[in-house]
N, C-alpha and C. Protein backbone atom coordinates (compact mmCIF):
# COMPACT_ATOMS: atom_id res chain seq x y z
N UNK A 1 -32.16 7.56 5.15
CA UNK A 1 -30.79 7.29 4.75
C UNK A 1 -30.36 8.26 3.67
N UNK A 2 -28.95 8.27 3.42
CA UNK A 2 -28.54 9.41 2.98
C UNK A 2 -28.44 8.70 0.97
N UNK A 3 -27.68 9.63 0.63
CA UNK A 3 -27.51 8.49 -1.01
C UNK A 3 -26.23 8.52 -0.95
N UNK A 4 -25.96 7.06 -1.65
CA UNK A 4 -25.09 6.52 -1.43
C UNK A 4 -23.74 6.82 -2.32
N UNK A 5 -22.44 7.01 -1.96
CA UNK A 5 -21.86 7.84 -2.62
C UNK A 5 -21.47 6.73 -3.89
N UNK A 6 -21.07 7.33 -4.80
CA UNK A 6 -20.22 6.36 -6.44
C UNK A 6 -19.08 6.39 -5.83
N UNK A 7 -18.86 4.82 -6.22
CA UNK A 7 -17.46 4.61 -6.16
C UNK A 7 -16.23 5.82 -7.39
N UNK A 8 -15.45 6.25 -7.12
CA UNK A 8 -14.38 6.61 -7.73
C UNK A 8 -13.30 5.64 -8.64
N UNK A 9 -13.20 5.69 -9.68
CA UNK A 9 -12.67 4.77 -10.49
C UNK A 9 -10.98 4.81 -10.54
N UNK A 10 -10.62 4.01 -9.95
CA UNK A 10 -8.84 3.72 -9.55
C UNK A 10 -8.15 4.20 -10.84
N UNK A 11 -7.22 5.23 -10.58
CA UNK A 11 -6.69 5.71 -11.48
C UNK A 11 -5.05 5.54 -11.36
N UNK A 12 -4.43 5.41 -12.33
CA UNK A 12 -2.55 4.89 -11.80
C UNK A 12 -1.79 5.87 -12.04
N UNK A 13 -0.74 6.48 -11.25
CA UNK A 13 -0.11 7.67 -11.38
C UNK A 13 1.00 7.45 -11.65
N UNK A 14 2.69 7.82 -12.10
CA UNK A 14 3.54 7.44 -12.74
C UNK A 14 4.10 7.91 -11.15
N UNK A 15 5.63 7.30 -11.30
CA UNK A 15 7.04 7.44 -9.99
C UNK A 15 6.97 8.61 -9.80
N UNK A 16 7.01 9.43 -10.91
CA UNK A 16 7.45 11.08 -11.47
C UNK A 16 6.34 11.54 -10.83
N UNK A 17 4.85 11.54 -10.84
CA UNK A 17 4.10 12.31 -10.65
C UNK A 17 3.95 12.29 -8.64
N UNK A 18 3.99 10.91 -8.47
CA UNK A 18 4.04 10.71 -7.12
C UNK A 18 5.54 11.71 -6.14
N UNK A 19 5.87 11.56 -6.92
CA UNK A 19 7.65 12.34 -6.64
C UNK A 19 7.69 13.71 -6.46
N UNK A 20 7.04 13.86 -7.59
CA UNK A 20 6.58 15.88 -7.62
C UNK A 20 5.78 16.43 -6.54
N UNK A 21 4.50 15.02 -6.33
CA UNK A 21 3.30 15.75 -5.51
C UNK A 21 3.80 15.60 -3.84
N UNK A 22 4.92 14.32 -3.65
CA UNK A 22 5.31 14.28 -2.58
C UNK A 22 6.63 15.64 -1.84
N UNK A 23 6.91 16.06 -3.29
CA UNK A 23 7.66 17.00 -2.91
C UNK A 23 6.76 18.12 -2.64
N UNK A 24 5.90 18.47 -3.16
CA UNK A 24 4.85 19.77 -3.20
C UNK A 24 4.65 19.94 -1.59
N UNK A 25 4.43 19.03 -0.79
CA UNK A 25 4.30 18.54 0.44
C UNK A 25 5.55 19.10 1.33
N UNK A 26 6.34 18.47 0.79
CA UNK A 26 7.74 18.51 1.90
C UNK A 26 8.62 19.71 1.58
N UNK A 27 8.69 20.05 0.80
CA UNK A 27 9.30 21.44 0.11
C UNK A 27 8.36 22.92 -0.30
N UNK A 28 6.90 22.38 -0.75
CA UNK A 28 6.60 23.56 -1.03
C UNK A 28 5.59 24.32 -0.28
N UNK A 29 5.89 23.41 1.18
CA UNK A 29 5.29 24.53 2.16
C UNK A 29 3.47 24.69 1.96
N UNK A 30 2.95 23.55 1.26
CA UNK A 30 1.92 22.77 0.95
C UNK A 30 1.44 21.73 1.99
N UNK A 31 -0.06 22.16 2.78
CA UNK A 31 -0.34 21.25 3.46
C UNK A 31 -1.44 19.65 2.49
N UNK A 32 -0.90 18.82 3.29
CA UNK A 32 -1.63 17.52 2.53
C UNK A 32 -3.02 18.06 1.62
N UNK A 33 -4.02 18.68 3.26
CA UNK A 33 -5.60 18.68 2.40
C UNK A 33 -4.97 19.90 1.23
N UNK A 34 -4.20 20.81 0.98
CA UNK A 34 -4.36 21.55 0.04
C UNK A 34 -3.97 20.68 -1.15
N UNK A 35 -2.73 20.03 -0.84
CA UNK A 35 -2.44 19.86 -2.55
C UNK A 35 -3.73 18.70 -2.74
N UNK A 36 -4.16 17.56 -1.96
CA UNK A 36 -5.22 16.62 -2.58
C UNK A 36 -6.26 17.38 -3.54
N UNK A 37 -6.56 18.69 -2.64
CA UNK A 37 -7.53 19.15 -3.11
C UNK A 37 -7.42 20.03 -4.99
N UNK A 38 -6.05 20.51 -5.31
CA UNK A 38 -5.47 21.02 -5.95
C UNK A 38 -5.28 19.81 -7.39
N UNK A 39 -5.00 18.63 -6.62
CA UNK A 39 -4.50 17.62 -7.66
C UNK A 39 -5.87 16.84 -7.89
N UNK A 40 -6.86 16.82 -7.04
CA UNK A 40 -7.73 16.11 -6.96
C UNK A 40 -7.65 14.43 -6.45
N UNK A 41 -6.87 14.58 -5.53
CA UNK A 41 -6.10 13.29 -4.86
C UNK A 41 -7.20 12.63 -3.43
N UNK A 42 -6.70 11.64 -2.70
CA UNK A 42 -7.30 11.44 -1.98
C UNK A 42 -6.38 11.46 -1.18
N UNK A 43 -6.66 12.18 0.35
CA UNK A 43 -5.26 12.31 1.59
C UNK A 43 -5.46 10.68 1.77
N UNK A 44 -5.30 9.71 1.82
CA UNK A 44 -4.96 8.65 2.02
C UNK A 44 -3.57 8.13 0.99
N UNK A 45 -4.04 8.30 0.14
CA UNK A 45 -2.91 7.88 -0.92
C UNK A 45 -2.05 8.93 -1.21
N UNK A 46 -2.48 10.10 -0.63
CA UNK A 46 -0.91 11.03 -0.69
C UNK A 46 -0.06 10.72 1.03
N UNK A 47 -0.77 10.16 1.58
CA UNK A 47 -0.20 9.89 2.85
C UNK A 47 0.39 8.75 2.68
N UNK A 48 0.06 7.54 2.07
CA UNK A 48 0.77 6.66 1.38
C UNK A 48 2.28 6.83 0.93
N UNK A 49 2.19 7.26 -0.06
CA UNK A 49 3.22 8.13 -0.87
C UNK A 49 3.82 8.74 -0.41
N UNK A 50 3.78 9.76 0.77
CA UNK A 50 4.82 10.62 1.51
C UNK A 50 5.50 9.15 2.81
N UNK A 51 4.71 7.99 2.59
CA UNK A 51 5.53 6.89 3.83
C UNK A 51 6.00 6.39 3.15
N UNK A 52 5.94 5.89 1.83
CA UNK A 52 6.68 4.97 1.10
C UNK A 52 7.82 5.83 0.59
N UNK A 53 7.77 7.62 0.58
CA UNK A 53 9.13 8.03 0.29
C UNK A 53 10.57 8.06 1.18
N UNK A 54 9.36 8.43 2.58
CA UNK A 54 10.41 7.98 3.74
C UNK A 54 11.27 6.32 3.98
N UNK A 55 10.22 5.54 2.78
CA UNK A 55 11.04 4.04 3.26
C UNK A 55 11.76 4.01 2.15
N UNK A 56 11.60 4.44 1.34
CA UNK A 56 12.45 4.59 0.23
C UNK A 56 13.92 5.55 0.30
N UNK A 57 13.86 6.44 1.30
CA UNK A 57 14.96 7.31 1.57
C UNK A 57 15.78 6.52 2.62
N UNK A 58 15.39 5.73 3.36
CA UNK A 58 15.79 5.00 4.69
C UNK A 58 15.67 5.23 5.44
N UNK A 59 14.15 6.41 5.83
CA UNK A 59 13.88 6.58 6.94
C UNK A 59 12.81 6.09 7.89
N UNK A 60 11.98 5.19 7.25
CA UNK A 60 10.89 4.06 7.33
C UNK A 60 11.21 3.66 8.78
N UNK A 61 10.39 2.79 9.59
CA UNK A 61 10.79 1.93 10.43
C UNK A 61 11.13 1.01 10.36
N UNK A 62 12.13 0.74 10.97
CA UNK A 62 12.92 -1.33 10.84
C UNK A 62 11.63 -2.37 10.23
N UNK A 63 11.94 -2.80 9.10
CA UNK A 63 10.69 -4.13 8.53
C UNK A 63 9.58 -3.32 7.61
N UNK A 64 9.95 -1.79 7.29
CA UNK A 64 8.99 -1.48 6.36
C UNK A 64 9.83 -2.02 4.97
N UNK A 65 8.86 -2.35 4.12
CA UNK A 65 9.50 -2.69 2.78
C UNK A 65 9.00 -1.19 1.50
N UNK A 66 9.71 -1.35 0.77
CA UNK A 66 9.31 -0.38 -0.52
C UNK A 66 8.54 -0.94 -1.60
N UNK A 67 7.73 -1.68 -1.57
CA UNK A 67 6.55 -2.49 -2.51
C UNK A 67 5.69 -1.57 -3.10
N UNK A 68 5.30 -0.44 -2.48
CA UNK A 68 3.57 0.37 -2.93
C UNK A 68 3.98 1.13 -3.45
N UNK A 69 5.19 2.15 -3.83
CA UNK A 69 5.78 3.02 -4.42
C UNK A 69 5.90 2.79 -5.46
């Protein structure tokens, strides 16, 4: 068996920072794995964040809510 990886300790990011990194994405011609890798992010929670901006803009699907943002 292999060793087992450490958990990563949950860290909280501000509106602003989520806002910037989601723009880095959509504007700066930045693919996901680069900026995670750049910010030290995890592509899950920047993939998060780029859906909760779309539900937040009104482009979500019918019954998404804006809660995780």
């Amino acid at each position: 068996m292999g060793v087992p990886m450490a958990r990563r300790k949950r860290r909280a990011f501000t509106k602003e920072f989520k806002a910037e990194t989601v723009c880095l994405v959509r504007e700066g011609g930045k693919g996901i794995p680069d900026v995670t890798r750049e910010l030290d992010l995890t592509e899950s929670a920047l993939r998060c964040w780029i859906r909760q901006a779309e539900i937040d803009a009104g482009r979500g699907k019918p019954g998404e809510s804006n809660e995780r943002f």
